[in-house]
N, C-alpha and C. Protein backbone atom coordinates (compact mmCIF):
# COMPACT_ATOMS: atom_id res chain seq x y z
N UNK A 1 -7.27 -6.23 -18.47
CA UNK A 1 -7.23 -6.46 -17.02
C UNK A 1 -5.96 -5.82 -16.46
N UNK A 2 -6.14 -5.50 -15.47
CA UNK A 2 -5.05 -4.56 -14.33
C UNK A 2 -4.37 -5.70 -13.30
N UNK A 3 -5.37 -5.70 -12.57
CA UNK A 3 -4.92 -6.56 -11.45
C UNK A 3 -5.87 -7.80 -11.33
N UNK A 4 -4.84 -8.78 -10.58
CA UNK A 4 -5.58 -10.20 -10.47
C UNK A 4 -5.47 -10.15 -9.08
N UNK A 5 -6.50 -10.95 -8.92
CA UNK A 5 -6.12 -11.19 -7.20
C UNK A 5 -6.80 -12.97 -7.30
N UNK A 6 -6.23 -13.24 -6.50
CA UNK A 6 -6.05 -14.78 -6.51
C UNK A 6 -5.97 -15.27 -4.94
N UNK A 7 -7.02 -16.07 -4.99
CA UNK A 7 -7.45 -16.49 -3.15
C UNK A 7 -7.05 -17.58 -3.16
N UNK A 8 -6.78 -18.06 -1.90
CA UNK A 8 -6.31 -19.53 -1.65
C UNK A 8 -7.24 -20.33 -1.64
N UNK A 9 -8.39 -20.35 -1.14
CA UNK A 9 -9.94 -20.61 -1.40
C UNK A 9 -10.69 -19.98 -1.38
N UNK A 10 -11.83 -20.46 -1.68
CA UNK A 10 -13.34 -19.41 -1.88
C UNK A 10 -13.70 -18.72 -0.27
N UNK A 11 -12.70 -19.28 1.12
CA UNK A 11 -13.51 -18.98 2.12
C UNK A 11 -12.93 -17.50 2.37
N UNK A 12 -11.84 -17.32 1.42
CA UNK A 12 -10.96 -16.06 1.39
C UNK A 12 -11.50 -14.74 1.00
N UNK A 13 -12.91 -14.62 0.29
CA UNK A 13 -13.62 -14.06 -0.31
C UNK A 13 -14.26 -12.39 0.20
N UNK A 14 -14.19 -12.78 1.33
CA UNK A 14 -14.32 -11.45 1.70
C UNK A 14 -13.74 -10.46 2.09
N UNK A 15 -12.53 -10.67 2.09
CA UNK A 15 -11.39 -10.17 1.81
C UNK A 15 -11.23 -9.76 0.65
N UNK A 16 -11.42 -10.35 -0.56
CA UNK A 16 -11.42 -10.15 -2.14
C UNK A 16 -12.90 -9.00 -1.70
N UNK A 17 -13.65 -9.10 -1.35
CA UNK A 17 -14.18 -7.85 -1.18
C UNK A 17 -14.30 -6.79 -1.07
N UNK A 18 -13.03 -6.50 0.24
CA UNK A 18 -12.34 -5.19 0.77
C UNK A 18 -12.09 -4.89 -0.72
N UNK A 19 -11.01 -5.89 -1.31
CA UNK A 19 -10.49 -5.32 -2.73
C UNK A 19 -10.86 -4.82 -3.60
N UNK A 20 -12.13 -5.62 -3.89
CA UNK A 20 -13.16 -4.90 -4.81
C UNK A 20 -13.87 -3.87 -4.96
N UNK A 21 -14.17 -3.74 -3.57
CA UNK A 21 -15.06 -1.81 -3.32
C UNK A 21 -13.94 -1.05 -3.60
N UNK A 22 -12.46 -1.42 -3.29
CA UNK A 22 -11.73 -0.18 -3.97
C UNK A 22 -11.43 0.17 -5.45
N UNK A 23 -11.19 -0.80 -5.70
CA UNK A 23 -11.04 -1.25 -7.33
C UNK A 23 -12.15 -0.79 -7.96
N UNK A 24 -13.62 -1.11 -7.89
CA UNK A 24 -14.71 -0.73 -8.32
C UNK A 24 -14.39 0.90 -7.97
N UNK A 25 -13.93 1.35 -6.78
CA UNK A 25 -14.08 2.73 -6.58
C UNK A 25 -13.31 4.08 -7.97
N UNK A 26 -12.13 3.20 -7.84
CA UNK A 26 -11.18 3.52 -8.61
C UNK A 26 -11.00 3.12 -10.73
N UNK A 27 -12.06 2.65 -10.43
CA UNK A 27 -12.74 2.04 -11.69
C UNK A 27 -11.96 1.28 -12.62
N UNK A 28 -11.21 0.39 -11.69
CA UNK A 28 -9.67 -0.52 -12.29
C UNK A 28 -10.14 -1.74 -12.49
N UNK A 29 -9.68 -2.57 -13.60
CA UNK A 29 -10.34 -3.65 -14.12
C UNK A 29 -9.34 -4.77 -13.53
N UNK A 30 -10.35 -5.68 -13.16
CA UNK A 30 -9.69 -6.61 -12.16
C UNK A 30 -10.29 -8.22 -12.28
N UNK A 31 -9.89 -8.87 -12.05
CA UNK A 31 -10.34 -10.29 -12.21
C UNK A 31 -9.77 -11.28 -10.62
N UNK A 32 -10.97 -11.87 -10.38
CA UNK A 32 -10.54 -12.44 -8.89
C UNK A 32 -10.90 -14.03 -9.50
N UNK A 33 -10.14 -15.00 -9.18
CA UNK A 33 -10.09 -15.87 -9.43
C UNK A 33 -9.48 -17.21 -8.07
N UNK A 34 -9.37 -18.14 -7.65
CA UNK A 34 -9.08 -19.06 -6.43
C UNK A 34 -8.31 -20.15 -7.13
N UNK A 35 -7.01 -20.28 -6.88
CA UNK A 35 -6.47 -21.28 -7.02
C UNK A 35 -5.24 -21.49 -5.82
N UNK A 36 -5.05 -22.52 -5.09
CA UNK A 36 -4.13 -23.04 -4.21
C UNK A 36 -2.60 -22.81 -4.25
N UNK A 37 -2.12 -22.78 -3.72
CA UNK A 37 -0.50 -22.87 -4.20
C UNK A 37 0.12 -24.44 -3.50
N UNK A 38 -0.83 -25.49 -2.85
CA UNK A 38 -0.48 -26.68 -2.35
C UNK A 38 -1.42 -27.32 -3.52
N UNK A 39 -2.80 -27.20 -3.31
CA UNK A 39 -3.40 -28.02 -3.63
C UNK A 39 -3.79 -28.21 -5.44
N UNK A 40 -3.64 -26.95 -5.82
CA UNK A 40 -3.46 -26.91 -7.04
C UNK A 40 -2.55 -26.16 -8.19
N UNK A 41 -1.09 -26.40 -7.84
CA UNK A 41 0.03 -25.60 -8.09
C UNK A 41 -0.14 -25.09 -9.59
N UNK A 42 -0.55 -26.58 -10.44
CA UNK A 42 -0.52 -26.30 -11.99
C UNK A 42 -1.33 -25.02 -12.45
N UNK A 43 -2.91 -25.18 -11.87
CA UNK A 43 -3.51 -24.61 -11.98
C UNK A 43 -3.32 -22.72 -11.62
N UNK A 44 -2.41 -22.83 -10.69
CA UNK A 44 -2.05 -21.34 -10.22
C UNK A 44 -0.69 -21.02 -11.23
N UNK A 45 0.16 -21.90 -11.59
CA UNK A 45 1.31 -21.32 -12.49
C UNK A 45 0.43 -20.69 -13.54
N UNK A 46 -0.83 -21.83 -14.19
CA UNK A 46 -0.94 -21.49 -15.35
C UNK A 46 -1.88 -20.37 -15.42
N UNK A 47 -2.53 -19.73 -14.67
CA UNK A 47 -3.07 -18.58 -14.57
C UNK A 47 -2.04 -17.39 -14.13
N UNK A 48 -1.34 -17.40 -13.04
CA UNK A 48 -0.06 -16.51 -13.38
C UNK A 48 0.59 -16.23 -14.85
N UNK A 49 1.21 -17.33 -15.20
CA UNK A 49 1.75 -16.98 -16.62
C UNK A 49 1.06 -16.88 -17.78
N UNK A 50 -0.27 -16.94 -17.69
CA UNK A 50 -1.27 -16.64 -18.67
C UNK A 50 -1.93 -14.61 -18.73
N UNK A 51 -1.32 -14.17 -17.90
CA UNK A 51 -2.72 -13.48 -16.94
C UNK A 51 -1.74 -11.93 -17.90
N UNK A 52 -2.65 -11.42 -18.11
CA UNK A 52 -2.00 -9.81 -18.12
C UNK A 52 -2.08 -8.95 -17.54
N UNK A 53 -2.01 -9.31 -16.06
CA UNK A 53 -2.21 -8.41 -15.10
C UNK A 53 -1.01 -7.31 -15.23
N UNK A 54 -1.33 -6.67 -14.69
CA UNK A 54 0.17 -5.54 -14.04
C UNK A 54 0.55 -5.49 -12.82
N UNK A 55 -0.43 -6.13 -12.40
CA UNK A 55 0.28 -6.77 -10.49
C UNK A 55 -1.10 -7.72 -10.07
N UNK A 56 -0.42 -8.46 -9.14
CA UNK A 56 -1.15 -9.51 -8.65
C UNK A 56 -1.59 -9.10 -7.33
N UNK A 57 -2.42 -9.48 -6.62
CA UNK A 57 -2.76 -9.51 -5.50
C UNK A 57 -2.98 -10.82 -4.99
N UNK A 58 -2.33 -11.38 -4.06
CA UNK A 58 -2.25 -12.93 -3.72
C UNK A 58 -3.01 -13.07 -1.73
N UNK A 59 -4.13 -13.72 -1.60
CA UNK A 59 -4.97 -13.73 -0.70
C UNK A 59 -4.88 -15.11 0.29
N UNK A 60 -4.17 -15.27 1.09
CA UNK A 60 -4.21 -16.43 1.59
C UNK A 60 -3.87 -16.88 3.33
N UNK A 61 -4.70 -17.64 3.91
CA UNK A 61 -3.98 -17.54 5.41
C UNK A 61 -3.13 -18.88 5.90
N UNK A 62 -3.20 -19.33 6.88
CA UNK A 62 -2.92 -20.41 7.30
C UNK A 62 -0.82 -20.37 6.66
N UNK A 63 -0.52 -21.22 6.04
CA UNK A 63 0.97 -21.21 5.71
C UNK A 63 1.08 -20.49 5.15
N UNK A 64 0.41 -19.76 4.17
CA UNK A 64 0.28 -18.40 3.81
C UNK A 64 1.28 -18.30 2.43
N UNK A 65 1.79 -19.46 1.52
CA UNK A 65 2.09 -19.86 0.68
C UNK A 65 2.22 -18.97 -0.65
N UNK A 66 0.65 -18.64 -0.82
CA UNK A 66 0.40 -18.29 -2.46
C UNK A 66 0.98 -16.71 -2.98
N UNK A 67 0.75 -16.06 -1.91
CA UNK A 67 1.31 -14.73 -2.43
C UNK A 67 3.13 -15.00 -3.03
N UNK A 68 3.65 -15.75 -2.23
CA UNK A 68 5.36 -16.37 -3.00
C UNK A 68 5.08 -17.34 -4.11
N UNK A 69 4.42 -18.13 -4.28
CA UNK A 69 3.97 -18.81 -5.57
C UNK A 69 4.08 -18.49 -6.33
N UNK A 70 2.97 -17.16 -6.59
CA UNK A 70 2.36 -15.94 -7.37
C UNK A 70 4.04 -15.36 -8.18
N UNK A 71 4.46 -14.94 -6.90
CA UNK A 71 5.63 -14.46 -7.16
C UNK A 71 7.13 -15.07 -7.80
N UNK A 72 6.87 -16.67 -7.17
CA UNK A 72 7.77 -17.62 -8.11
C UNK A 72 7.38 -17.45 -9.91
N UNK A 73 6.31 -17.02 -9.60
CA UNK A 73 5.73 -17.23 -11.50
C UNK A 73 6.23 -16.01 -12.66
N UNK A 74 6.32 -14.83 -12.17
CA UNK A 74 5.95 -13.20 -12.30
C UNK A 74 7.35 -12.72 -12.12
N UNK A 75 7.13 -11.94 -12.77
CA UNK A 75 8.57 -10.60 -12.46
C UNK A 75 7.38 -9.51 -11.99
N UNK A 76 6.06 -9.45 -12.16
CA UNK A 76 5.41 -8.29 -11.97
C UNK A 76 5.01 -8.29 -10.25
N UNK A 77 4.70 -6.77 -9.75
CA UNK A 77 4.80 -6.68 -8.85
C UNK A 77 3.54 -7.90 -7.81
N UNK A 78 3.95 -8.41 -6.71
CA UNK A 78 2.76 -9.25 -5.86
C UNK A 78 2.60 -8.73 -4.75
N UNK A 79 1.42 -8.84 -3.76
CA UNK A 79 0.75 -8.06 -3.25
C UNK A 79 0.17 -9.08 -2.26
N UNK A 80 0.95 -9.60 -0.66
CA UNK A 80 0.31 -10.35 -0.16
C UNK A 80 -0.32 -9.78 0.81
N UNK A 81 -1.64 -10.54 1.14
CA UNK A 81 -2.57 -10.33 2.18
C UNK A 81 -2.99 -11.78 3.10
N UNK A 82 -2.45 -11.26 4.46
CA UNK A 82 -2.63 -12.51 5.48
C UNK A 82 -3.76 -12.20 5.29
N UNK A 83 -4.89 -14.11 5.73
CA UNK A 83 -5.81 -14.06 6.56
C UNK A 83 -5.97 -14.26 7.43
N UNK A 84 -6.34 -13.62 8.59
CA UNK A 84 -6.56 -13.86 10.09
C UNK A 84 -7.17 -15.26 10.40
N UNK A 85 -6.34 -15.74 11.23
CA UNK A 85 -6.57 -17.22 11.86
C UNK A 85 -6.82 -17.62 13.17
N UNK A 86 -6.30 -18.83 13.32
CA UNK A 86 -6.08 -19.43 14.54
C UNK A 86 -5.01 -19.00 15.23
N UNK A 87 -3.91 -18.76 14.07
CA UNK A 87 -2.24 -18.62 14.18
C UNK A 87 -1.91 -16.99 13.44
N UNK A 88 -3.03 -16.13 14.06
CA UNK A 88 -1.97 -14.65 12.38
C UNK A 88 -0.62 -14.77 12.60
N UNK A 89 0.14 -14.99 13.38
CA UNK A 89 1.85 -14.39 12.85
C UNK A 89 2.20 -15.73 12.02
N UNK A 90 1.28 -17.05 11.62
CA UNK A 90 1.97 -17.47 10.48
C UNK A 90 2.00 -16.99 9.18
N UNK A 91 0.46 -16.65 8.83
CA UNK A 91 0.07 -16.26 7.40
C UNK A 91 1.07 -15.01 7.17
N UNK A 92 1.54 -14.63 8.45
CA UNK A 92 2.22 -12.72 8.38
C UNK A 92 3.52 -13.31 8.02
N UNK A 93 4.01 -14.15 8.68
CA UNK A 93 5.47 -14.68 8.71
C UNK A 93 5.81 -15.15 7.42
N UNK A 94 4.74 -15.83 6.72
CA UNK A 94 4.42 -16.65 5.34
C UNK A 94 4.98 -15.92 4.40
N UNK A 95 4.09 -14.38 4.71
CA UNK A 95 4.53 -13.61 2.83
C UNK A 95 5.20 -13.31 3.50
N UNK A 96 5.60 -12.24 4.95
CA UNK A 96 6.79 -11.31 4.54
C UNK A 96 7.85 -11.95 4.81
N UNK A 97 8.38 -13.38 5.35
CA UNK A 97 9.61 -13.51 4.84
C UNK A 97 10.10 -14.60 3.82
N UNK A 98 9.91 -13.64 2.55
CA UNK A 98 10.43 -13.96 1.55
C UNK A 98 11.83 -14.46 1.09
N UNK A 99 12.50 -15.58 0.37
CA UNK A 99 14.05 -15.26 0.27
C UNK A 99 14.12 -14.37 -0.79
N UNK A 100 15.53 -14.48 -1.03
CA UNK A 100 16.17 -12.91 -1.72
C UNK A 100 15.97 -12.99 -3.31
N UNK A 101 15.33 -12.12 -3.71
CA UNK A 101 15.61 -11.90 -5.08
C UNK A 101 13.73 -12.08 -5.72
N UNK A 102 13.14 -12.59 -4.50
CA UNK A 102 11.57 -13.44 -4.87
C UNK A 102 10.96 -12.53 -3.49
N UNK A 103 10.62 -11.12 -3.74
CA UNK A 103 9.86 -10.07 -2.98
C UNK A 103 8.74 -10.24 -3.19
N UNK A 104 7.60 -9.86 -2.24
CA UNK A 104 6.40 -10.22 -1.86
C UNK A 104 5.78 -8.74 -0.99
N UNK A 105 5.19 -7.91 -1.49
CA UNK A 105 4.76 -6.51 -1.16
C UNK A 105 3.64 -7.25 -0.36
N UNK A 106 3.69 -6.49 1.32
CA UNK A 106 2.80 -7.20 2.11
C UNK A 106 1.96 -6.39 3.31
N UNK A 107 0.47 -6.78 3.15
CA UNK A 107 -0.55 -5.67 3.74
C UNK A 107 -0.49 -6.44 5.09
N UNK A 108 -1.43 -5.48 6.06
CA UNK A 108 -1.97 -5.95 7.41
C UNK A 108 -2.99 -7.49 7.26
N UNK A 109 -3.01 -8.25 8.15
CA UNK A 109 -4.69 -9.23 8.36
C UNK A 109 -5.86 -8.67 7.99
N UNK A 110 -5.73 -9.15 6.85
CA UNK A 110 -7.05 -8.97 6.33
C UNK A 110 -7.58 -7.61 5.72
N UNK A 111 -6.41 -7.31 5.17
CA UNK A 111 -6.35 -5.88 4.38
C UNK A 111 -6.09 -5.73 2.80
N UNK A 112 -7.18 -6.29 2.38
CA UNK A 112 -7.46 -6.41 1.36
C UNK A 112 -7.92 -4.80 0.13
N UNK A 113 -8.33 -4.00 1.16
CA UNK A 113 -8.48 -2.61 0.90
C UNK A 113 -7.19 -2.12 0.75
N UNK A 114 -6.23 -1.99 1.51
CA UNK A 114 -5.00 -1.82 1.50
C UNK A 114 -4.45 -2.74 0.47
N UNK A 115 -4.05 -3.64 0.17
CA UNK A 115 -3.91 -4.39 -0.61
C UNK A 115 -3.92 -3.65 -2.48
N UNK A 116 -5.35 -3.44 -2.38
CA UNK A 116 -6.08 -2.83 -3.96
C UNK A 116 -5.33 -1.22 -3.97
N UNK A 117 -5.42 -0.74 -2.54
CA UNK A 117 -4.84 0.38 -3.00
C UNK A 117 -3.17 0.49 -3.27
N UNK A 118 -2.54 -0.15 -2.71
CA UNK A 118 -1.00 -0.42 -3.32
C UNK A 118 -1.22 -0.44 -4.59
N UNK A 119 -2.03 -1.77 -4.98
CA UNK A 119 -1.89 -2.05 -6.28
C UNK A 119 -2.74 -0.73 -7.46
N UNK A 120 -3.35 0.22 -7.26
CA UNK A 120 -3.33 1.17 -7.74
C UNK A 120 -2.56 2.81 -7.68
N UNK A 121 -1.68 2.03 -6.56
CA UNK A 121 -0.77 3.06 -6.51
C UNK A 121 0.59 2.60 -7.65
N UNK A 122 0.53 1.39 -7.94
CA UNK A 122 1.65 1.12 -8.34
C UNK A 122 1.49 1.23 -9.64
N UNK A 123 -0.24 0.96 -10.23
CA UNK A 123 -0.24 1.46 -11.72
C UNK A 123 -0.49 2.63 -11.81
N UNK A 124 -0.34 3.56 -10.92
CA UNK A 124 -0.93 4.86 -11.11
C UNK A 124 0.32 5.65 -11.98
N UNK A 125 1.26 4.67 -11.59
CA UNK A 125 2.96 5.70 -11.70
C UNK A 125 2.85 5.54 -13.45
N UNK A 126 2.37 5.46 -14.17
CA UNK A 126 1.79 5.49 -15.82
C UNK A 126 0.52 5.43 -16.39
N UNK A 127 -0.54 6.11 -15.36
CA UNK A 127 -1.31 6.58 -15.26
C UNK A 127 -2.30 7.81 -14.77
N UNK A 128 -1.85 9.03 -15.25
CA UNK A 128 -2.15 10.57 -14.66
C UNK A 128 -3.72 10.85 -14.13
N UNK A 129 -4.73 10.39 -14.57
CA UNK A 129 -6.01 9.93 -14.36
C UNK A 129 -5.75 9.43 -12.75
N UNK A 130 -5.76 8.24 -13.23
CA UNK A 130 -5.63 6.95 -11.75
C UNK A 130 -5.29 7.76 -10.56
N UNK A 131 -3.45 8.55 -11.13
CA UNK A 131 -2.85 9.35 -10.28
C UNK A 131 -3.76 10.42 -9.30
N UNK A 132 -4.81 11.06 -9.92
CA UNK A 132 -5.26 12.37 -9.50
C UNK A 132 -6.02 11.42 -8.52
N UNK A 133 -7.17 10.51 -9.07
CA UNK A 133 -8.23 9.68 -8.21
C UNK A 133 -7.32 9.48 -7.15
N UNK A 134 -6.20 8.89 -7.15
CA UNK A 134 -5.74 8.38 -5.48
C UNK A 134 -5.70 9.57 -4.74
N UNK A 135 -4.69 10.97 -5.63
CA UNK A 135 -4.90 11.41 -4.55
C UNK A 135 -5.89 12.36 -4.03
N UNK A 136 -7.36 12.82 -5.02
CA UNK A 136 -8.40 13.28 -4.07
C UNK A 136 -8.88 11.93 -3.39
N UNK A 137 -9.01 10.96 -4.06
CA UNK A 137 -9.24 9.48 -2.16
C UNK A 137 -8.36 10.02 -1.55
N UNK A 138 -7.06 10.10 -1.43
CA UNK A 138 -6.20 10.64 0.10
C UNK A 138 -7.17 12.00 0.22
N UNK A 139 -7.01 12.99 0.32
CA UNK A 139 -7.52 14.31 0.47
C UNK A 139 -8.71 14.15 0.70
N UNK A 140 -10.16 13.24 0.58
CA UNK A 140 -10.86 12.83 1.17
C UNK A 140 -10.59 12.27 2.08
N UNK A 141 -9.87 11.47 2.39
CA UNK A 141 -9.43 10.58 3.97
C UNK A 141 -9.34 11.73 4.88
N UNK A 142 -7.95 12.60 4.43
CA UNK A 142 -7.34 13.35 5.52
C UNK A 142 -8.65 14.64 6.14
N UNK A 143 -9.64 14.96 5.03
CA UNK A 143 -10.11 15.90 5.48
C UNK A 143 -11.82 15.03 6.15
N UNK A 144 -11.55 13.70 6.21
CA UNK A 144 -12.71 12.95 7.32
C UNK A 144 -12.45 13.02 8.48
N UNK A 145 -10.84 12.56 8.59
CA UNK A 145 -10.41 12.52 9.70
C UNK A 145 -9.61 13.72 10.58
N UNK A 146 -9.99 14.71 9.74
CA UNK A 146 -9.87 16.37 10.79
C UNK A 146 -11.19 16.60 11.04
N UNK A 147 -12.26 16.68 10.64
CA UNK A 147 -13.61 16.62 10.82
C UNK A 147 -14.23 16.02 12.05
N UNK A 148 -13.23 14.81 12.66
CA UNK A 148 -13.89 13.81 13.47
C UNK A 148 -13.31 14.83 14.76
């Protein structure tokens, strides 16, 4: 496994979606799994410190908690993604302000696509394969959007 991504609940899921069409795109092995960072702390340490990911992806809105959790657990890189609410500048406020020393790499509302692709940019840097795939995906992007 590569990357984990870890939702705050199951209603977070489609978001873990965005993630997945990229991941699937990029053909990176990934495991999505839901555990709380209030409601079920044990349960999220012990899948953090179990996990052999190479970066996490942490999915959560409202206090927006788990992506720093994630990151209390890990020296490896984390990857938060607000979910759009009632309130977005909390879930936004949540991951990116982190205290010092406990960083939290952090996408747009509900950018879970963005999200997967950090996190294959970040294993790409020991991976020459991976490397090339991102960048014909970029070079596909750029030459959609001269087209339009």
């Amino acid at each position: 496994m590569k990357i984990q991504i870890i939702m705050g609940s199951k209603s977070d899921m489609p978001i873990a979606e965005k993630a997945k069409k990229i991941l699937d795109e990029f053909d990176v092995d990934y495991e999505i799994n839901v555990a709380s960072a209030h409601r079920t702390p044990d349960v999220l340490k012990e899948l953090v410190q179990t996990s052999d990911a190479d970066v996490f992806i942490g999915i959560a809105g409202l206090a927006a908690a788990l992506p720093g959790s994630i990151a209390a657990h890990t020296t490896k890189p984390v990857i938060g993604v607000p979910v759009s609410g009632k309130i977005n500048l909390d879930s936004i406020l949540s991951i990116i302000q982190m205290p010092p020393g406990i960083p939290v790499a952090a996408v747009g509302l509900d950018r879970g696509d963005n999200a997967a692709l950090l996190a294959v940019a970040i294993i790409s840097i020991k991976d020459g394969k991976l490397m090339k795939k991102l960048e014909d995906y970029r070079e596909r992007m750029r030459k959609k959007s001269l087209s339009k």
